[in-house]
C-alpha atoms as a PDB file:
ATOM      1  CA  UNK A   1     124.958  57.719-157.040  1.00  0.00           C
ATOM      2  CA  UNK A   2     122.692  60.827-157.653  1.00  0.00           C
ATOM      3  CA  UNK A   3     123.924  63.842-159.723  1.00  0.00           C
ATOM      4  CA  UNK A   4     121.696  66.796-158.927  1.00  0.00           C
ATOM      5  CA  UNK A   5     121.900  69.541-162.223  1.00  0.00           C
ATOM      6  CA  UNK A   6     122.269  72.148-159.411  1.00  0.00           C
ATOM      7  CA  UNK A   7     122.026  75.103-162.094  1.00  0.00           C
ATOM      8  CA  UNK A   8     118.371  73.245-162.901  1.00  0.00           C
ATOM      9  CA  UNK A   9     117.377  72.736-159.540  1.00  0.00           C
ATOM     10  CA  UNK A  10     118.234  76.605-158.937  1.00  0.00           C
ATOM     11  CA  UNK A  11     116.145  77.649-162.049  1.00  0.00           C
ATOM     12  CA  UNK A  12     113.437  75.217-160.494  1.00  0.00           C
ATOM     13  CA  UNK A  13     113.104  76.947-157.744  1.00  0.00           C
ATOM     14  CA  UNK A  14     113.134  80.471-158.699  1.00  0.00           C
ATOM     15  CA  UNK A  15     110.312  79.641-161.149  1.00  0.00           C
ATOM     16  CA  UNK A  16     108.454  78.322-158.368  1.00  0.00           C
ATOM     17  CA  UNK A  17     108.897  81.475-156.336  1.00  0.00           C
ATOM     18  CA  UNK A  18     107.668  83.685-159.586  1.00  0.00           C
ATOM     19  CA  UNK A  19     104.706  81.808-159.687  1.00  0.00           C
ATOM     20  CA  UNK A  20     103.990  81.998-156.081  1.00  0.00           C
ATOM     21  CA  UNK A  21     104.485  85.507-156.075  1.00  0.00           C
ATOM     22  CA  UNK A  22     102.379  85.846-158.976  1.00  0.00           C
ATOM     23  CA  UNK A  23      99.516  83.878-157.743  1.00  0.00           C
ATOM     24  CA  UNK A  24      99.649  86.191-154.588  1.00  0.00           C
ATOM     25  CA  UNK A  25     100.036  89.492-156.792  1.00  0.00           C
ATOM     26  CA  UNK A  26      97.430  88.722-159.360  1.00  0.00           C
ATOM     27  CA  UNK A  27      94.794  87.709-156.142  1.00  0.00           C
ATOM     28  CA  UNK A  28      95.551  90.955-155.063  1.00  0.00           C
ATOM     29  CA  UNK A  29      95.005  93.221-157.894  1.00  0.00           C
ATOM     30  CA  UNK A  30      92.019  90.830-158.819  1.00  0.00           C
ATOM     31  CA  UNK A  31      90.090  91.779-155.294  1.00  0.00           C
ATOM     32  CA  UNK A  32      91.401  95.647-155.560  1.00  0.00           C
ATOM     33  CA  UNK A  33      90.026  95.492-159.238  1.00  0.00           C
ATOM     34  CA  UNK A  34      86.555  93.708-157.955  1.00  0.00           C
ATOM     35  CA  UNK A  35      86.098  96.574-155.129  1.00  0.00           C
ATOM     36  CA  UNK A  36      87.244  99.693-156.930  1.00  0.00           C
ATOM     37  CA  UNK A  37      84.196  98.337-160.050  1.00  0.00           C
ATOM     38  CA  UNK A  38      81.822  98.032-156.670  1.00  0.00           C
ATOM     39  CA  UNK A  39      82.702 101.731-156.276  1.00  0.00           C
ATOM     40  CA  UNK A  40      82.799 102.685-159.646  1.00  0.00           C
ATOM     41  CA  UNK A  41      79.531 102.068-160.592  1.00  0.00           C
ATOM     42  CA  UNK A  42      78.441 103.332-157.037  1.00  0.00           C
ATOM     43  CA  UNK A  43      79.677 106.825-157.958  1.00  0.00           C
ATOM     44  CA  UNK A  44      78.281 106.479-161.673  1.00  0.00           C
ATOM     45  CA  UNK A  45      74.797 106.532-159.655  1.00  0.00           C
ATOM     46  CA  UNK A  46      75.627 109.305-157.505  1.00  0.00           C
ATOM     47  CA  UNK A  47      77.406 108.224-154.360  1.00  0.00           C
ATOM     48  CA  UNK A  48      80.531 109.594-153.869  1.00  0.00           C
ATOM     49  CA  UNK A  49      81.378 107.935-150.612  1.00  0.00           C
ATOM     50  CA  UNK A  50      84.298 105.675-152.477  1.00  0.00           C
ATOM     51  CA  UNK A  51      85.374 108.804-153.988  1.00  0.00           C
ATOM     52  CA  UNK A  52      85.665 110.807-151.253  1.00  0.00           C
ATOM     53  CA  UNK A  53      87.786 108.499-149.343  1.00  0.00           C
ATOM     54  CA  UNK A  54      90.234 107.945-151.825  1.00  0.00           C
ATOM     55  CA  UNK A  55      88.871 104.198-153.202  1.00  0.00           C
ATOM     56  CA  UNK A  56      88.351 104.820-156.438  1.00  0.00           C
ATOM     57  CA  UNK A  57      91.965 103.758-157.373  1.00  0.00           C
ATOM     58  CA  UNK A  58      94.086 100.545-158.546  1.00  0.00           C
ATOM     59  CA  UNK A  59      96.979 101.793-156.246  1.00  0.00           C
ATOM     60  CA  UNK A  60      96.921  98.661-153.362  1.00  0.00           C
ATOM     61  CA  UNK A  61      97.796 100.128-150.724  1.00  0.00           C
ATOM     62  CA  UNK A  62      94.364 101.938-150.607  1.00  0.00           C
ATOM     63  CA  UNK A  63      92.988  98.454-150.601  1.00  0.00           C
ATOM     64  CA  UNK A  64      94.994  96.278-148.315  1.00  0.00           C
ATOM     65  CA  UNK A  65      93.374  94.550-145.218  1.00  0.00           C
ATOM     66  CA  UNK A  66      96.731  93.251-143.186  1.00  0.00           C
ATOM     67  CA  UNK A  67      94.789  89.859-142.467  1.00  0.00           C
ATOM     68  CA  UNK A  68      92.269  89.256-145.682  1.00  0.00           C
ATOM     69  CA  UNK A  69      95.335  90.928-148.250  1.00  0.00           C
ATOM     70  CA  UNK A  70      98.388  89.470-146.674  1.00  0.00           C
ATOM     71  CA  UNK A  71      98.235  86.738-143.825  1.00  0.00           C
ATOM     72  CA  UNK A  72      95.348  85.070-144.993  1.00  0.00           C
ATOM     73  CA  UNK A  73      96.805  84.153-148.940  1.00  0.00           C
ATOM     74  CA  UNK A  74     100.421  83.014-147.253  1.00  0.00           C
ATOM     75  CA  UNK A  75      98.773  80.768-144.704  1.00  0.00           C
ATOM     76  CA  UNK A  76      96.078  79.326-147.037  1.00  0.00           C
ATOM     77  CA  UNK A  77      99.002  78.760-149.546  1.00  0.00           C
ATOM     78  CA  UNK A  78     101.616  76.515-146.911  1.00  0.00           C
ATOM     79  CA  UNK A  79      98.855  75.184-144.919  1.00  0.00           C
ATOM     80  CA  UNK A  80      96.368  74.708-147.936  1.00  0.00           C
ATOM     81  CA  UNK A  81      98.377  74.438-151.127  1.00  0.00           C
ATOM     82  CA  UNK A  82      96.286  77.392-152.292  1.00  0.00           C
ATOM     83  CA  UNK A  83      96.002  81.388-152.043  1.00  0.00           C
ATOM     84  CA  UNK A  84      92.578  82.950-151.148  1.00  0.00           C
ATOM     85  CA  UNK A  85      91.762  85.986-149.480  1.00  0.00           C
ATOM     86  CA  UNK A  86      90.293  89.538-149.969  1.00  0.00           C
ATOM     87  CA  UNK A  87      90.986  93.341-149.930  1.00  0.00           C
ATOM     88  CA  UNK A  88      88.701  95.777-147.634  1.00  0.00           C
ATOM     89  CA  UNK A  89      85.623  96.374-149.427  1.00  0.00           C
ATOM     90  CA  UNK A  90      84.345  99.746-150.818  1.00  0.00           C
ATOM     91  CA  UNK A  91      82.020 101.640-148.733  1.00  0.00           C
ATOM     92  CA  UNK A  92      79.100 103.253-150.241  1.00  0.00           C
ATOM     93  CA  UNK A  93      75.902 104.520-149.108  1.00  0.00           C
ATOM     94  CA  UNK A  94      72.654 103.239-150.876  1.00  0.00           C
ATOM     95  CA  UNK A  95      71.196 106.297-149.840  1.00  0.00           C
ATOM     96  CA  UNK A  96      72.958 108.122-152.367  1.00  0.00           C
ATOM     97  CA  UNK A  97      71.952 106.053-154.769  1.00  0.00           C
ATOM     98  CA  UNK A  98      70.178 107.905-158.004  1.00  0.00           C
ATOM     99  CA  UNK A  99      68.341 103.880-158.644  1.00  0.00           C
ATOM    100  CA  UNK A 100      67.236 103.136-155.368  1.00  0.00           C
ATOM    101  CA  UNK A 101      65.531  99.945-155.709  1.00  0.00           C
ATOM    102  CA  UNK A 102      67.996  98.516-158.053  1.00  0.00           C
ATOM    103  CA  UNK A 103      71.251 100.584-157.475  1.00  0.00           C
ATOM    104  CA  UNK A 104      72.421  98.313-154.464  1.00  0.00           C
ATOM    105  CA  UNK A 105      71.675  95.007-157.284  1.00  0.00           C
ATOM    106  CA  UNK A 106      73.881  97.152-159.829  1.00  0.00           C
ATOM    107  CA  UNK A 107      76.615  97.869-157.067  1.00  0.00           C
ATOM    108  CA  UNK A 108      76.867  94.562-156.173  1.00  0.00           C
ATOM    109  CA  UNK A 109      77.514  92.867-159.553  1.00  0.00           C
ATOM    110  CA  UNK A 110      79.822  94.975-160.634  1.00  0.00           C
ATOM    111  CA  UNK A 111      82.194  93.302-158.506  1.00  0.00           C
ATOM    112  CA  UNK A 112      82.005  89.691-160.021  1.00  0.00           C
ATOM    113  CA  UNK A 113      81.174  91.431-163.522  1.00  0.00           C
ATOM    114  CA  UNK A 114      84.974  93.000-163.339  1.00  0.00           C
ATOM    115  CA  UNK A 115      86.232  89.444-162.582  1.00  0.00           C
ATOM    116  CA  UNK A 116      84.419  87.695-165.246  1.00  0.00           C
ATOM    117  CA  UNK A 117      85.820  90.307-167.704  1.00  0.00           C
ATOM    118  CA  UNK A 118      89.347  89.564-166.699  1.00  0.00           C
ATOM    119  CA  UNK A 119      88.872  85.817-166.851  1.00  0.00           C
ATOM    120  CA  UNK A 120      87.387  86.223-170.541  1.00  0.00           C
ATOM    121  CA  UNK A 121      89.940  88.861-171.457  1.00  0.00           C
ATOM    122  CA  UNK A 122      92.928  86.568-170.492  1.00  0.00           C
ATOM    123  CA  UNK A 123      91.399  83.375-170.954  1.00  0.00           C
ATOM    124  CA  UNK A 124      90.699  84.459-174.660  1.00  0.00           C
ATOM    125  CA  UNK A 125      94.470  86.139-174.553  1.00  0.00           C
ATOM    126  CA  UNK A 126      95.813  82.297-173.220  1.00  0.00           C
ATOM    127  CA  UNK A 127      93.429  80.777-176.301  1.00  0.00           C
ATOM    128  CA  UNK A 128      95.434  82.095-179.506  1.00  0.00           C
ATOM    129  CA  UNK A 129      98.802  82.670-177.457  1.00  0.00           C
ATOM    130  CA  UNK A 130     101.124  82.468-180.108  1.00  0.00           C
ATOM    131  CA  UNK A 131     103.513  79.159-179.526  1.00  0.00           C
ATOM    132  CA  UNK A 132     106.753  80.954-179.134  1.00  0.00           C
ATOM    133  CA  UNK A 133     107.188  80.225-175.916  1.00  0.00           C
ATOM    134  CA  UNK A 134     110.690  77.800-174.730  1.00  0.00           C
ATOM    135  CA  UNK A 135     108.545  77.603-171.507  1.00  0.00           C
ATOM    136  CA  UNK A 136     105.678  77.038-170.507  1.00  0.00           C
ATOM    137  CA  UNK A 137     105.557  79.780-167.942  1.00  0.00           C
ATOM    138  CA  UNK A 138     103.855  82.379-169.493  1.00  0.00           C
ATOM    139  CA  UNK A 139     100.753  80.697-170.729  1.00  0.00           C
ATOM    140  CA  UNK A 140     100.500  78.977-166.850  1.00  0.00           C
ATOM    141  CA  UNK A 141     100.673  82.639-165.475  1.00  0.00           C
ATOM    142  CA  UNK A 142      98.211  83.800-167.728  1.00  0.00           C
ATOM    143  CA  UNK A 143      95.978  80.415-166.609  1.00  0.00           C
ATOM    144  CA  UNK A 144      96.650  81.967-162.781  1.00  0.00           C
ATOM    145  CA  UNK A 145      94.538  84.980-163.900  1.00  0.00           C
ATOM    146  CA  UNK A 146      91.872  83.069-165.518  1.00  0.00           C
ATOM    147  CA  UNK A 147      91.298  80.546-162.488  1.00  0.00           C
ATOM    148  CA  UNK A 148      91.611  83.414-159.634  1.00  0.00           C
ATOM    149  CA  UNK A 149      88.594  85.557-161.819  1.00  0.00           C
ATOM    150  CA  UNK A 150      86.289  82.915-162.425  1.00  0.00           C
ATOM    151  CA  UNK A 151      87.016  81.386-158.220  1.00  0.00           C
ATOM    152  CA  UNK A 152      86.533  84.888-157.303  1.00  0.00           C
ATOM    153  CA  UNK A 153      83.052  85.623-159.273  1.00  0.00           C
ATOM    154  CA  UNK A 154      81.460  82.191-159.118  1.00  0.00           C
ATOM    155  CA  UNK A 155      82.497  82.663-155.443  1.00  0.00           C
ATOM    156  CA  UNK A 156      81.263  86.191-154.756  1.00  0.00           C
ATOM    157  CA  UNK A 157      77.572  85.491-156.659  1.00  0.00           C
ATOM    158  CA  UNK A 158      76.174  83.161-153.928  1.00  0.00           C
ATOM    159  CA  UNK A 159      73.785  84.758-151.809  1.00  0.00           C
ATOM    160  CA  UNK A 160      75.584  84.988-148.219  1.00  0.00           C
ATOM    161  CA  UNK A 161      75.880  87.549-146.821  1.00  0.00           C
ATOM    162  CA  UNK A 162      78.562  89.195-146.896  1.00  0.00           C
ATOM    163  CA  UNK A 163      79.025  87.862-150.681  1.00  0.00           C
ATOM    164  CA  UNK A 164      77.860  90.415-153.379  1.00  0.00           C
ATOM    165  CA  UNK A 165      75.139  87.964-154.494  1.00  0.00           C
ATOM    166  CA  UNK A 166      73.302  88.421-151.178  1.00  0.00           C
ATOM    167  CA  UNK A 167      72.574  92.156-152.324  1.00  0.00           C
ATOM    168  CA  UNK A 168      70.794  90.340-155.726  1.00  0.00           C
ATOM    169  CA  UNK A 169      69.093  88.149-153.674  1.00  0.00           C
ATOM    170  CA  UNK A 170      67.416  91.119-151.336  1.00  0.00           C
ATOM    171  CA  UNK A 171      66.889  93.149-154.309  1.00  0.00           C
ATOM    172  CA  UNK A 172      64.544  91.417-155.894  1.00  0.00           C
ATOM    173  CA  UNK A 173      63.308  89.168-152.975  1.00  0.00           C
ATOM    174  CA  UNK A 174      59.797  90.007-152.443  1.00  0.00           C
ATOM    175  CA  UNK A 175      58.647  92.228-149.206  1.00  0.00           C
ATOM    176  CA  UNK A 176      56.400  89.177-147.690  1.00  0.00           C
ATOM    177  CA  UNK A 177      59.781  86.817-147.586  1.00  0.00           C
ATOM    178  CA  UNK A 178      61.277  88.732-144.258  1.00  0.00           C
ATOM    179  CA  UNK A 179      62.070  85.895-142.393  1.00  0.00           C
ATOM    180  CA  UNK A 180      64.853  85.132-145.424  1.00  0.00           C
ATOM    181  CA  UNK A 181      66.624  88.128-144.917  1.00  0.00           C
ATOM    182  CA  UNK A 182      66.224  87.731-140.867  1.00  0.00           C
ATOM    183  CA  UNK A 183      67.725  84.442-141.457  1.00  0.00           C
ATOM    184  CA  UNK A 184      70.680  85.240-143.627  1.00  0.00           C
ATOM    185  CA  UNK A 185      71.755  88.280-141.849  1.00  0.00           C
ATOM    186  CA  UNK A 186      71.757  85.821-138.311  1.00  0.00           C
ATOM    187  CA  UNK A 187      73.638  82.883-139.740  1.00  0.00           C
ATOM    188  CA  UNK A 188      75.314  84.515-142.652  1.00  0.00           C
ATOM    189  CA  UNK A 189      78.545  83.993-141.329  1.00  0.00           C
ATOM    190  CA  UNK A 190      77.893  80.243-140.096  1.00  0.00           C
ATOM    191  CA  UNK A 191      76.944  79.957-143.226  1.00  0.00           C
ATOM    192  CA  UNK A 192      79.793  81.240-145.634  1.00  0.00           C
ATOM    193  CA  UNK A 193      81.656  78.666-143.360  1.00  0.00           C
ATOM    194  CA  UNK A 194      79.406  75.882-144.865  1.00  0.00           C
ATOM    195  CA  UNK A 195      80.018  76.712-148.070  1.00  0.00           C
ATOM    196  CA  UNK A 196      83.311  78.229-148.232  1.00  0.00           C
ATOM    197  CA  UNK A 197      84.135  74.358-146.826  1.00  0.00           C
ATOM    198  CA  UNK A 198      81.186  71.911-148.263  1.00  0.00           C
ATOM    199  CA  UNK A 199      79.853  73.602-151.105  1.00  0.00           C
ATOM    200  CA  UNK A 200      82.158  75.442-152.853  1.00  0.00           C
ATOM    201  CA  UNK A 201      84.493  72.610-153.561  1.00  0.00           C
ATOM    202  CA  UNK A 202      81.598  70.989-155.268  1.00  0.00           C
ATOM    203  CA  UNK A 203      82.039  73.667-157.892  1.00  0.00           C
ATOM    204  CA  UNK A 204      85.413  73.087-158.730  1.00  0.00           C
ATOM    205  CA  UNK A 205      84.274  71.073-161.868  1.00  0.00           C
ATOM    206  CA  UNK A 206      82.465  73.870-162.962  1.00  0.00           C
ATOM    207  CA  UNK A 207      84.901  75.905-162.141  1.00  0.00           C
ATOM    208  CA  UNK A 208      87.224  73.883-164.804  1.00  0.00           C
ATOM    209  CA  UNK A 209      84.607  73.587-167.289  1.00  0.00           C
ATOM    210  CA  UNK A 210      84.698  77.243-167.599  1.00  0.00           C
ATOM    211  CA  UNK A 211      88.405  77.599-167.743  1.00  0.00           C
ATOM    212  CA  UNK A 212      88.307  74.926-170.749  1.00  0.00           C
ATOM    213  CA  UNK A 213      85.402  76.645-172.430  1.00  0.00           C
ATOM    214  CA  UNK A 214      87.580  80.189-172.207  1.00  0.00           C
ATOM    215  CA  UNK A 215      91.215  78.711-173.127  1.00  0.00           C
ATOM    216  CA  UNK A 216      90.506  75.755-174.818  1.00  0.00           C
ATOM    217  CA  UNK A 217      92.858  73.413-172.444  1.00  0.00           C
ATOM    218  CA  UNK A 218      92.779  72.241-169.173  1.00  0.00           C
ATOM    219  CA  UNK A 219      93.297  73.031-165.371  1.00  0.00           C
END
């Protein structure tokens, strides 16, 4: 015979909802964080294109792309086990820029630079969490943050386009190497595929190694 606690069971799986909620909630603000920092440091410089259009805000509904903010995460999470996807990024014209041969460098890292901040800030918060906890919920929501922020900035620093660290790349890429920037702008998307699915899970262990170095346990 098997006796099922049903008031455990219940409390089971409402914790499991939190979390997946969370995980989908703290993607979100993590991506609207990243792109309103791309357009943040865009205006510092003298572009007021985000500005203008309303972008410079946390509110997410300024943010939201219906298939990168919402249907991608829910069918990476039951088809994949995980949540990934992406908010519509900040325009800005390099035009505008007052730095115009390193503005577009200084526009792009701002994006992973914001995530990287988060993942410290929390990661450090997660470190000397006081143990007063009954469960251990809090400190694995606060590990949610920390993983997310250091996926999403390892992630965004390759040089693909459209990743951020494709603008690095070009910006200090010297004028003779134009067949490079022909190439990545005609296979950049074939490419993201190759290492959003080949490469990239290569990284996981570094990916761990940095959550371990930030909050001293593991993932």
């Amino acid at each position: 015979m098997v006796v099922i606690n049903c008031e455990a069971a219940t409390s089971y799986g409402m914790e499991s909802i939190l979390i997946t909620v969370f995980w989908i909630v703290a993607l979100l603000y993590s991506v609207v964080i990243h792109e309103v920092s791309h357009g943040a440091v865009a205006y510092s410089l003298g572009d007021p294109t985000a500005k203008n259009l309303g972008r410079l805000t946390l509110n997410p509904l300024k943010h939201l792309d219906m298939f990168g903010s919402v249907m991608l995460p829910l069918i990476s999470f039951f088809l994949g086990g995980f949540i990934f996807g992406y908010a519509k990024p900040v325009p800005y014209n390099p035009l505008n820029l007052s730095d115009r041969k390193y503005g577009p460098a200084k526009v792009a890292i701002a994006g992973p630079a914001s995530n990287i901040f988060l993942a410290v800030l929390f990661g450090i918060t997660l470190r000397f969490l006081p143990d007063i906890f009954s469960s251990s919920l809090v400190p694995e929501l606060l590990g949610i943050v920390v993983m997310l922020n250091l996926f999403l900035a390892v992630f965004n620093l390759f040089p693909i386009p459209p990743l951020d660290g494709h603008w690095l790349l070009l910006t200090f890429l010297p004028a003779r190497f134009t067949e490079v920037r022909t190439f990545l702008y005609k296979y950049g998307l074939l490419l993201l595929f190759v290492f959003l699915f080949f490469i990239f899970p290569l990284l996981m262990p570094l990916l761990r190694g940095l959550f371990r170095l930030l909050t001293g346990i593991g993932f």
